[in-house]
N, C-alpha and C. Protein backbone atom coordinates (compact mmCIF):
# COMPACT_ATOMS: atom_id res chain seq x y z
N UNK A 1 0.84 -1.18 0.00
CA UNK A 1 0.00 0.00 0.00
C UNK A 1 0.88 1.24 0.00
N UNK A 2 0.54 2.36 -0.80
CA UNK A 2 1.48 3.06 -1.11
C UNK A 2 0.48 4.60 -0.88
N UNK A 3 1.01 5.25 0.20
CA UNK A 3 -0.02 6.88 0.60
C UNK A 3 0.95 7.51 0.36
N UNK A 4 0.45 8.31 -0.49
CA UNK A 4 1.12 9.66 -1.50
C UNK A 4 0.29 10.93 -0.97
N UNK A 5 1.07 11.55 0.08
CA UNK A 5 0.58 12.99 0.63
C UNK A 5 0.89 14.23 -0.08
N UNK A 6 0.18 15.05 -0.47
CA UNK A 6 0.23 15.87 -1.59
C UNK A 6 -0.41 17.02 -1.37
N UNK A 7 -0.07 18.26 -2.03
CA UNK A 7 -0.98 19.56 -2.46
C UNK A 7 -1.02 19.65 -3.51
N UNK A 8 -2.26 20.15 -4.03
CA UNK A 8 -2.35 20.74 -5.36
C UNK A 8 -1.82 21.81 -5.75
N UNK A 9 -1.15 22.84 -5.17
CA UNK A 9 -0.03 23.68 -5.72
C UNK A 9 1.35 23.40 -5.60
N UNK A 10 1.86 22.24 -5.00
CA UNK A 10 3.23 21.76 -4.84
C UNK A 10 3.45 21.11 -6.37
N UNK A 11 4.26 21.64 -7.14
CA UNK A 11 4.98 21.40 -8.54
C UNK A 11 5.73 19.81 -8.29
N UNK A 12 6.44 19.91 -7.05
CA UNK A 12 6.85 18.61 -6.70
C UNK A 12 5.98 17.26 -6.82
N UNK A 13 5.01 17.66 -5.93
CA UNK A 13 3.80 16.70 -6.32
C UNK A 13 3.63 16.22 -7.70
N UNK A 14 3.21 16.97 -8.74
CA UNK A 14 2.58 16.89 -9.97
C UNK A 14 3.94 16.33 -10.59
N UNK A 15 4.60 16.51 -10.32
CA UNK A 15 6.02 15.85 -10.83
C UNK A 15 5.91 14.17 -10.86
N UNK A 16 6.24 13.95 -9.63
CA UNK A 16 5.92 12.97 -8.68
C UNK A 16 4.66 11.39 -9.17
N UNK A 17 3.52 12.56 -8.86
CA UNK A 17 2.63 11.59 -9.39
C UNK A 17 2.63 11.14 -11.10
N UNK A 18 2.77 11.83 -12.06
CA UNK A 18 3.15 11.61 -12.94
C UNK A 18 4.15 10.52 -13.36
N UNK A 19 5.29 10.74 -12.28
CA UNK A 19 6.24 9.62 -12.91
C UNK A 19 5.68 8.97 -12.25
N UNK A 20 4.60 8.52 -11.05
CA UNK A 20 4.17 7.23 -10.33
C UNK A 20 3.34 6.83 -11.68
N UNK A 21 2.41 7.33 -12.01
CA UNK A 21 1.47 6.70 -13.48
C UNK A 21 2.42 6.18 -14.37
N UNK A 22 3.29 7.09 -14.86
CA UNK A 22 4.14 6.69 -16.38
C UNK A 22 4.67 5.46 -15.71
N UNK A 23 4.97 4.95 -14.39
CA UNK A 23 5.20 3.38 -14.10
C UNK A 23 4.20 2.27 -13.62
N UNK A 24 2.99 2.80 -13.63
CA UNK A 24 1.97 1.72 -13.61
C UNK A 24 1.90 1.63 -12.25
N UNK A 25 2.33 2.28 -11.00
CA UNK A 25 2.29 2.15 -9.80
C UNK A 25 1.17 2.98 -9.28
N UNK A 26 0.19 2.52 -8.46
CA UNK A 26 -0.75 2.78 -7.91
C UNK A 26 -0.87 3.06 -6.21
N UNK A 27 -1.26 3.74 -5.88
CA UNK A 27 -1.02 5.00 -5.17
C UNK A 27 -2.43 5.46 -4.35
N UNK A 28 -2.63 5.56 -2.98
CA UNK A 28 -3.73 6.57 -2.36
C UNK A 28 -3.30 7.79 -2.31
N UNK A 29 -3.89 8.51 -3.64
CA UNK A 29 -3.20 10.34 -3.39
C UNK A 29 -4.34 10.72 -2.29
N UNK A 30 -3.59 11.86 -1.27
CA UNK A 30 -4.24 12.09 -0.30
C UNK A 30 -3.36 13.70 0.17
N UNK A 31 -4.61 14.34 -0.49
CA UNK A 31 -4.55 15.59 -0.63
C UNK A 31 -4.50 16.50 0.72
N UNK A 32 -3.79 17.14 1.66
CA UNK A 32 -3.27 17.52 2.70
C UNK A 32 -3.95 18.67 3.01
N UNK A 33 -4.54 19.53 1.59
CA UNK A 33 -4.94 20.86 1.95
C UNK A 33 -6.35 20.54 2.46
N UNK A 34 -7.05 19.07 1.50
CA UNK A 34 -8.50 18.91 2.20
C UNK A 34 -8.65 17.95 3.27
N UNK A 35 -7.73 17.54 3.76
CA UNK A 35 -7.97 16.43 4.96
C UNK A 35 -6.69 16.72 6.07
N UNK A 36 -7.44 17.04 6.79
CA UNK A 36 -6.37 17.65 8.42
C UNK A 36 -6.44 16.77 8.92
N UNK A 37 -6.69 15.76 9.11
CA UNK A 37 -5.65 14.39 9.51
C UNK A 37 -4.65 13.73 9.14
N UNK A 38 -4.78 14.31 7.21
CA UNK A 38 -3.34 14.22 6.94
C UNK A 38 -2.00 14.81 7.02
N UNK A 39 -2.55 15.86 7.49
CA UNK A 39 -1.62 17.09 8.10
C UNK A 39 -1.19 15.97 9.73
N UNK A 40 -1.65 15.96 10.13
CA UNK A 40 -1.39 15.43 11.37
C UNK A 40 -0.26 14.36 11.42
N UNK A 41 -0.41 13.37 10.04
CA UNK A 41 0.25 11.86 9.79
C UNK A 41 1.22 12.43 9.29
N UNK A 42 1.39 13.58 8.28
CA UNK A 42 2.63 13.88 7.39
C UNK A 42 3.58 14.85 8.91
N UNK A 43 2.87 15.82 9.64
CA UNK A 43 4.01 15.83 10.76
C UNK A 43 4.48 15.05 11.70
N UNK A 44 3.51 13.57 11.84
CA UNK A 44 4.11 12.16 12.68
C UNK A 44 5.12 11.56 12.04
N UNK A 45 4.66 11.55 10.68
CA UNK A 45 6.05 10.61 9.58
C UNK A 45 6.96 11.20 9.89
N UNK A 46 7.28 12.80 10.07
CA UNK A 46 8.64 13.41 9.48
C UNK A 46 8.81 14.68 10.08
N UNK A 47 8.29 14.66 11.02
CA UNK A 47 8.49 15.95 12.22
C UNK A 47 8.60 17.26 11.05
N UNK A 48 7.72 17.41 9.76
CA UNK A 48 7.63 18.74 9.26
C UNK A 48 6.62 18.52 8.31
N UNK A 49 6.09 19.81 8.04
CA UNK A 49 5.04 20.03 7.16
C UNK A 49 4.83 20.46 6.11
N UNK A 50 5.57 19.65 5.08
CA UNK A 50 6.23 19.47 3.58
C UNK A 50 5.88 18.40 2.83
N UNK A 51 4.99 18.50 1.93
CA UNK A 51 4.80 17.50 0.76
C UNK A 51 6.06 17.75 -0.14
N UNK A 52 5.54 16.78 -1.10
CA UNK A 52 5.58 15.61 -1.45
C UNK A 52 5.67 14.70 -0.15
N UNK A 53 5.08 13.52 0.04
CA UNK A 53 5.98 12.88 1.34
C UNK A 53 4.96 11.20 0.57
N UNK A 54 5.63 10.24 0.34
CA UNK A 54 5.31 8.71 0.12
C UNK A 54 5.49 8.04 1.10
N UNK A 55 4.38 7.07 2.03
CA UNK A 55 4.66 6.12 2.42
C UNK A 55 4.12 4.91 1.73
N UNK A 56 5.53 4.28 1.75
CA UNK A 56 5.35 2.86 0.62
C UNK A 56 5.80 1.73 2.00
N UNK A 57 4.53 1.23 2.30
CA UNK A 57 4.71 0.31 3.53
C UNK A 57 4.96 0.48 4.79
N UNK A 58 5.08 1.47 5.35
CA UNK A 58 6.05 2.04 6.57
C UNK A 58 7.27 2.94 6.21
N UNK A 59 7.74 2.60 4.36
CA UNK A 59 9.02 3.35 4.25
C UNK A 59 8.82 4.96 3.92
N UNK A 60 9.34 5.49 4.80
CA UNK A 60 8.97 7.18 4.65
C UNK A 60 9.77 7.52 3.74
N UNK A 61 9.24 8.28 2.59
CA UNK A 61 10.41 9.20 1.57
C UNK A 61 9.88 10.43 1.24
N UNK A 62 10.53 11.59 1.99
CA UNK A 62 10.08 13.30 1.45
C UNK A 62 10.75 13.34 0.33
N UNK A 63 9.86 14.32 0.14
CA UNK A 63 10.36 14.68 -1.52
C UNK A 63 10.18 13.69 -2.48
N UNK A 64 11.30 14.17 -3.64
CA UNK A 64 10.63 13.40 -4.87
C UNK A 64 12.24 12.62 -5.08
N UNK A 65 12.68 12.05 -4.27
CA UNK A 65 13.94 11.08 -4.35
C UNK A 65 14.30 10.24 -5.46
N UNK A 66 14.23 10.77 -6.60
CA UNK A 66 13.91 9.08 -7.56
C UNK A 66 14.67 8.12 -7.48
N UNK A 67 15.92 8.06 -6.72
CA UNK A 67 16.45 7.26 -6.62
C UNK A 67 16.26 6.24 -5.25
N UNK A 68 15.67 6.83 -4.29
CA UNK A 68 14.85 5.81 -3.46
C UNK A 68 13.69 4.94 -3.49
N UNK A 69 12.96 5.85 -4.73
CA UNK A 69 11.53 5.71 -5.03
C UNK A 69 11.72 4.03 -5.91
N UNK A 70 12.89 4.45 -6.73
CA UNK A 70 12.85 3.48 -7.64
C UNK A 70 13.25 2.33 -6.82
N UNK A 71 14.37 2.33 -6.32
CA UNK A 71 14.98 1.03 -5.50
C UNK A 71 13.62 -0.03 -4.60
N UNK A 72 13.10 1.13 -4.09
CA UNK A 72 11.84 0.93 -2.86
C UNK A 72 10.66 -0.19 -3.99
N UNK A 73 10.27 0.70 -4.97
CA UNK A 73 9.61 0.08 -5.73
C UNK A 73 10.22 -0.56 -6.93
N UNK A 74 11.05 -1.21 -7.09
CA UNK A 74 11.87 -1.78 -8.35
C UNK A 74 11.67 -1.63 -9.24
N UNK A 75 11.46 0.07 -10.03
CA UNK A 75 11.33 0.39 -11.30
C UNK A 75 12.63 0.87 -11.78
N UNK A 76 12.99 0.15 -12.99
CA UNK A 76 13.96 0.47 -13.67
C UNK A 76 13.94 1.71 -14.45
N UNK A 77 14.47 2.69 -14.43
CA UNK A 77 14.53 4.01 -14.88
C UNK A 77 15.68 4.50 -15.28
């Protein structure tokens, strides 16, 4: 299970999700500006209040890392 915390004005985001589609990887986007509980989970993950932020299983990754993203999820890129 893969929760993708996001805003709709973060460029990072739209980045992000994009390359998650162009790899067929599927994703709960979960939009931060309309749900304040996700505000709550994204400052428990990572003691700050900054999207982009993926949890893929328990594994926390801010930002748009592609080189963790890929390893984490074994897409060759």
């Amino acid at each position: 299970m893969i929760k993708f915390y996001s805003s709709p004005n973060c460029p990072y985001c739209f980045t992000l999700k994009m390359f998650l589609k162009e790899h067929g990887i599927q994703f709960e986007d979960i939009d931060i500006a309309k749900n304040k509980q996700a505000v709550k989970e994204v400052e428990e993950k990572t003691g700050k209040y900054e999207v982009p932020v993926l949890d893929i299983d328990g594994q926390i990754i801010e930002g748009f890392d592609r080189e963790e993203i890929c390893k984490l999820l074994n897409i060759k890129d």
